[in-house]
Protein backbone atom coordinates (compact mmCIF):
# COMPACT_ATOMS: atom_id res chain seq x y z
CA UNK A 1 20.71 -24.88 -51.60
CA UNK A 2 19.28 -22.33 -53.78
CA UNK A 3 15.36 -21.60 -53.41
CA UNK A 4 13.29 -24.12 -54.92
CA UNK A 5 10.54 -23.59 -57.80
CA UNK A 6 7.70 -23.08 -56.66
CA UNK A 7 4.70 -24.97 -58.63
CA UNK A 8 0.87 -24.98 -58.78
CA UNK A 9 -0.66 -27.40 -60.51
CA UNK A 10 -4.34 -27.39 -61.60
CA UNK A 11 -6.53 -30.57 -63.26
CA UNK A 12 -9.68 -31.45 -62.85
CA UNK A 13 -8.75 -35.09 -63.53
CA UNK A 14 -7.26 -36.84 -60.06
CA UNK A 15 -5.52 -39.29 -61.24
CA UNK A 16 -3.20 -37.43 -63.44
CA UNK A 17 -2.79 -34.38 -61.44
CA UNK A 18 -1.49 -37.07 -58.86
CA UNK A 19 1.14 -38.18 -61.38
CA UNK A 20 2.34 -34.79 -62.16
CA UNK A 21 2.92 -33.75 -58.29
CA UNK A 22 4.77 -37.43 -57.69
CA UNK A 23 6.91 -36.81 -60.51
CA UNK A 24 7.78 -33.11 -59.00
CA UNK A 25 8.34 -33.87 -55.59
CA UNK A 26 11.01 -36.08 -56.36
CA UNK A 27 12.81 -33.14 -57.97
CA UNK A 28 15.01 -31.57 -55.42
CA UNK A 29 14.70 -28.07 -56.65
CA UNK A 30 10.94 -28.20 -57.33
CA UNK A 31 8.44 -27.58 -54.68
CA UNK A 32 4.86 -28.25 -55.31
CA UNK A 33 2.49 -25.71 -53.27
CA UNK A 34 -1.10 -25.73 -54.66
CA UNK A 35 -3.58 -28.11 -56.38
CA UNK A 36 -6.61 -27.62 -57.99
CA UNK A 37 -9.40 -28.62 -60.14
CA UNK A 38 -11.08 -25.12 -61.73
CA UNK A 39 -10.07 -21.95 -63.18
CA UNK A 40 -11.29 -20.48 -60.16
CA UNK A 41 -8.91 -22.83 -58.08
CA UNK A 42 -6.04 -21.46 -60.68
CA UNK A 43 -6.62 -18.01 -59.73
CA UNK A 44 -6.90 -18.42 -56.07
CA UNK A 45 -3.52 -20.46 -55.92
CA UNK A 46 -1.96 -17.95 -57.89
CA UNK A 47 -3.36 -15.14 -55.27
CA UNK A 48 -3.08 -16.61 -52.26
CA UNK A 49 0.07 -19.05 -52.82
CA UNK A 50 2.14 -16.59 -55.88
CA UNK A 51 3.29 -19.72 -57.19
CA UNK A 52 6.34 -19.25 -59.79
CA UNK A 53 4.82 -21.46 -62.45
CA UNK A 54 1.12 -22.83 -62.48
CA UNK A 55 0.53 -26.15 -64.55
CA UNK A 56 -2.87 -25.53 -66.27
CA UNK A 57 -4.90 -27.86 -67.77
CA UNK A 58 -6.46 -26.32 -71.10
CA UNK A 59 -9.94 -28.02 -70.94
CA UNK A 60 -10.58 -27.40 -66.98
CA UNK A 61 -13.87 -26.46 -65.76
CA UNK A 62 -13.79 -22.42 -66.03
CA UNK A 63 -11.63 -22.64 -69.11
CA UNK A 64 -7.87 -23.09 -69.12
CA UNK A 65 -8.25 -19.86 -71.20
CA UNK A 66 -10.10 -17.87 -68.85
CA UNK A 67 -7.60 -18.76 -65.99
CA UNK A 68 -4.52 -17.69 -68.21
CA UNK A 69 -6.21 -13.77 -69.18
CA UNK A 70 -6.84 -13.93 -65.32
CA UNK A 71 -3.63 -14.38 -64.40
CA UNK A 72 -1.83 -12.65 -66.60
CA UNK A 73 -3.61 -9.74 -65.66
CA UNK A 74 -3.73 -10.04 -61.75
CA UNK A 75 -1.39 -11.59 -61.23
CA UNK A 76 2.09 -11.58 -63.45
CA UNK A 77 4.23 -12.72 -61.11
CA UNK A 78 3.01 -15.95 -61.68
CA UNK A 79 4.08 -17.80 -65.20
CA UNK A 80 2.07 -19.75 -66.76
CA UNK A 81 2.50 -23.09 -68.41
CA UNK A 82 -0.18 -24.98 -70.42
CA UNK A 83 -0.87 -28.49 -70.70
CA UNK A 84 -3.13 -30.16 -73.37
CA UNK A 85 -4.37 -32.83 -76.22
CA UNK A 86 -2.82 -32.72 -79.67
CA UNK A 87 -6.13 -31.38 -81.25
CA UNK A 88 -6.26 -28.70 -79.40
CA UNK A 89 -3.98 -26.53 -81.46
CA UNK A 90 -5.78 -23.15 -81.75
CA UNK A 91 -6.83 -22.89 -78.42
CA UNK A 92 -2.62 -23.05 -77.28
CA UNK A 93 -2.07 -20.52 -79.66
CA UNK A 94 -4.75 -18.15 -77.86
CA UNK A 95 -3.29 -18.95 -74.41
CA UNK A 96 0.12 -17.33 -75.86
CA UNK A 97 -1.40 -14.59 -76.98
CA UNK A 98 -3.44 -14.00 -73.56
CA UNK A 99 0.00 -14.56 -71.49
CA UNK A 100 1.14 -18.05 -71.23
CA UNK A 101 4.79 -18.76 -70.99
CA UNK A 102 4.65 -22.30 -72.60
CA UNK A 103 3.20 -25.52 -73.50
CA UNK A 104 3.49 -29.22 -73.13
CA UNK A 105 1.53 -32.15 -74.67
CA UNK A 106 -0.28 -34.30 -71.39
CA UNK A 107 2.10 -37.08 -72.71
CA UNK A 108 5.04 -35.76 -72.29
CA UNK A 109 7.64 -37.37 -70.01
CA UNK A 110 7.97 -36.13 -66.84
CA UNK A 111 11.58 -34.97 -67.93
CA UNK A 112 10.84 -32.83 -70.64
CA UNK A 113 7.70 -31.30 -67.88
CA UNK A 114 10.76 -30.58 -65.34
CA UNK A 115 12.90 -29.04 -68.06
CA UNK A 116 10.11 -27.03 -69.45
CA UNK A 117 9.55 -25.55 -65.89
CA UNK A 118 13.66 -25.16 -65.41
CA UNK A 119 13.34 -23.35 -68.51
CA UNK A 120 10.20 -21.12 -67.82
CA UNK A 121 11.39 -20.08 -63.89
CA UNK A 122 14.05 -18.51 -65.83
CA UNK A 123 12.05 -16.09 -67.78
CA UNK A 124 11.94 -18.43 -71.03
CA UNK A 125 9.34 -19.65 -73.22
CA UNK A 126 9.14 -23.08 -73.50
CA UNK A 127 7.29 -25.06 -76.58
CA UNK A 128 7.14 -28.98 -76.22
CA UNK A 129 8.92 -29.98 -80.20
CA UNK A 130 6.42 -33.17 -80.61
CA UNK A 131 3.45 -30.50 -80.49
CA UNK A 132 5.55 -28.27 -83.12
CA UNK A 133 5.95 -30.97 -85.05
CA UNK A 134 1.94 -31.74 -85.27
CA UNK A 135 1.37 -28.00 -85.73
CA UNK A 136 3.16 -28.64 -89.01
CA UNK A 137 1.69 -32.14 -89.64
CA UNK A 138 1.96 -32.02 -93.51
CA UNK A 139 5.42 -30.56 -94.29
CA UNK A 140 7.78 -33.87 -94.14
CA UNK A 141 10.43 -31.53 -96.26
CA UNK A 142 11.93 -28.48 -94.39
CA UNK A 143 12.42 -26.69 -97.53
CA UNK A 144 9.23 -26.66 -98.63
CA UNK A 145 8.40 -24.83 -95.07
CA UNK A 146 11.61 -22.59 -96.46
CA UNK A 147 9.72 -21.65 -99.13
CA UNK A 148 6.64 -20.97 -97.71
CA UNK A 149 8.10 -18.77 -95.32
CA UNK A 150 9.51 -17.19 -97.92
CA UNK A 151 6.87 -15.95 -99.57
CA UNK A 152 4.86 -15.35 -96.37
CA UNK A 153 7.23 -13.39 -94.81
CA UNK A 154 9.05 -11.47 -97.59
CA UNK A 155 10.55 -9.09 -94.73
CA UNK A 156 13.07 -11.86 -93.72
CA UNK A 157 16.30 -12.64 -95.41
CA UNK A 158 16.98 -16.03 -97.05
CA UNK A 159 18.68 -17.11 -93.82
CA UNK A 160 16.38 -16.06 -91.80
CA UNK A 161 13.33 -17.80 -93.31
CA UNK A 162 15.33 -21.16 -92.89
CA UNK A 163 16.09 -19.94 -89.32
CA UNK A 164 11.66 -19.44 -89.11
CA UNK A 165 11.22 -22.64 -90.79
CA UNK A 166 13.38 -24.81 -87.74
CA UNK A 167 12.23 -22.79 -85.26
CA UNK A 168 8.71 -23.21 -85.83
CA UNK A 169 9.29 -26.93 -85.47
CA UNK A 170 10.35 -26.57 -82.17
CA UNK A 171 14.09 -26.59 -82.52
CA UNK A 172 16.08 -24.81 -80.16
CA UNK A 173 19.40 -22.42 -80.92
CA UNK A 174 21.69 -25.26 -80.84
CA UNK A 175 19.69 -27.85 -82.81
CA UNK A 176 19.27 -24.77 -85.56
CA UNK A 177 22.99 -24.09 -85.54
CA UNK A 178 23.57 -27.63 -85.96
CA UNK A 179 21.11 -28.17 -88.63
CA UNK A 180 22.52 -24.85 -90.57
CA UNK A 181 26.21 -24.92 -89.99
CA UNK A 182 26.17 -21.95 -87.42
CA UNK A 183 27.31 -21.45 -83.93
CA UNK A 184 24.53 -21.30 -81.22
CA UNK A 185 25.56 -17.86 -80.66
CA UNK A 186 24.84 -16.56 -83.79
CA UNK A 187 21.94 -18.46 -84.18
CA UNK A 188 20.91 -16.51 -80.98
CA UNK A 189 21.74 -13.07 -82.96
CA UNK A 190 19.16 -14.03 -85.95
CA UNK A 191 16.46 -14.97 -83.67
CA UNK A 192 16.53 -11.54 -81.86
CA UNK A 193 16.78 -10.33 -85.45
CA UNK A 194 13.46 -11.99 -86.48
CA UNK A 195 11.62 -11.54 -83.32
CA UNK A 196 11.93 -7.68 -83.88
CA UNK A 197 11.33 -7.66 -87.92
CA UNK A 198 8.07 -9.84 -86.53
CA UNK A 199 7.40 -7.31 -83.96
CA UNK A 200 6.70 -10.26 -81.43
CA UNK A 201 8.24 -10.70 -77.49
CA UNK A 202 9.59 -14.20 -77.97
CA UNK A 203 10.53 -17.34 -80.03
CA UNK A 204 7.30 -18.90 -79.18
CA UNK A 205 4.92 -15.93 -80.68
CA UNK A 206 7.14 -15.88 -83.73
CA UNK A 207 6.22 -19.21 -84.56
CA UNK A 208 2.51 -18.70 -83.91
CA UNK A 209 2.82 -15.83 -86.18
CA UNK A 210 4.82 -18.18 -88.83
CA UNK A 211 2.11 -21.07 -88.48
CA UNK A 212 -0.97 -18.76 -88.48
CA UNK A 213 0.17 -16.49 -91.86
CA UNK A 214 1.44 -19.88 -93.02
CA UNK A 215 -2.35 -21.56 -92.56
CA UNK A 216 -3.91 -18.59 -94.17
CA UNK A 217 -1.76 -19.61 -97.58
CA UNK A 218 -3.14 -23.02 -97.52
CA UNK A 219 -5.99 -24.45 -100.53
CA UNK A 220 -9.08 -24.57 -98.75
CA UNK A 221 -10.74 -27.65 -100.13
């Protein structure tokens, strides 16, 4: 059997943190080797234990935040995956900027949490869609988030803004192709395209880029 995934998980609330390591443990390529409570607990799993991914709970005591620049600094072997509340949109968008790899609504299933730490032990970014979608609360029609794209971005082809528009909902390559009539494949191709006009690493900064320019254009009332 290949090696399992290694995974830390910190929380300062019991009960949950008790869900999430029942849920992994009955994954046969998971492996759960840390818990904790603090910041300081994140870092010292990720020291001591190097931990491939390390669950962190945003609102911790020490700071989710704090525990992510920490990490990411000290130790980058370790990836990083965030878990939080709905209104606690800005604060996920900081912890990708500071190094997080990902992150997940705290009621997700625990199906989309093993996926999204598949997906992140492979060097991926991983962005739960139900969050997307309440990042962009407000836009029921896709082509109005076309359009506002459009003008935001102005660097981006026509095809490329829709491309920016689905992917900042949280859709992956193959729903996009789907949606737009194109093979995954060259979905893939227009992504890499966008990333680099965007100057950003990965699909998940390029739609924190999209939503924050895309904020900055809205009426303030």
């Amino acid at each position: 059997m290949e090696n399992k995934i290694r995974v830390g998980i910190v929380d300062d609330h019991p009960l949950y943190r008790d869900g999430v390591v029942f849920a992994l443990e009955s994954e046969p390529d998971i492996e759960v080797v840390g818990q904790g409570e603090t910041a300081e607990d994140a870092f010292q799993i990720a020291r001591d234990s190097a931990p491939d991914i390390l669950l962190l709970d945003m609102n911790m005591p020490g700071g989710g935040l704090n525990a992510v620049s920490k990490i990411s600094l000290r130790c980058s072997s370790t990836k990083t995956l965030m878990l939080t509340v709905v209104d606690d949109e800005d604060g996920v968008r900081t912890a990708l900027r500071r190094g997080a790899r990902g992150y997940l609504l705290k009621g997700t299933t625990s199906s989309e949490l093993v996926k999204a730490i598949r997906v992140v032990s492979k060097g991926q970014n991983y962005v739960s869609p139900n969050f997307a979608a309440q990042l962009f609360k407000g836009r029921d029609e896709r082509g109005s988030s076309v359009e506002k794209a459009a003008k935001t971005f102005p660097e981006l082809s026509s095809r490329e803004e829709q491309i920016l528009s689905l992917l900042v909902q949280g859709l992956s390559n193959r729903l996009i192709g789907n949606e737009l009539g194109l093979t995954e494949k060259t979905v893939k191709g227009y992504v890499t395209v966008i990333m680099e006009k965007l100057n950003v690493r990965n699909r998940v900064e390029a739609a924190m880029l999209a939503a924050e320019r895309m904020g900055e254009d809205r009426p303030r009332s």
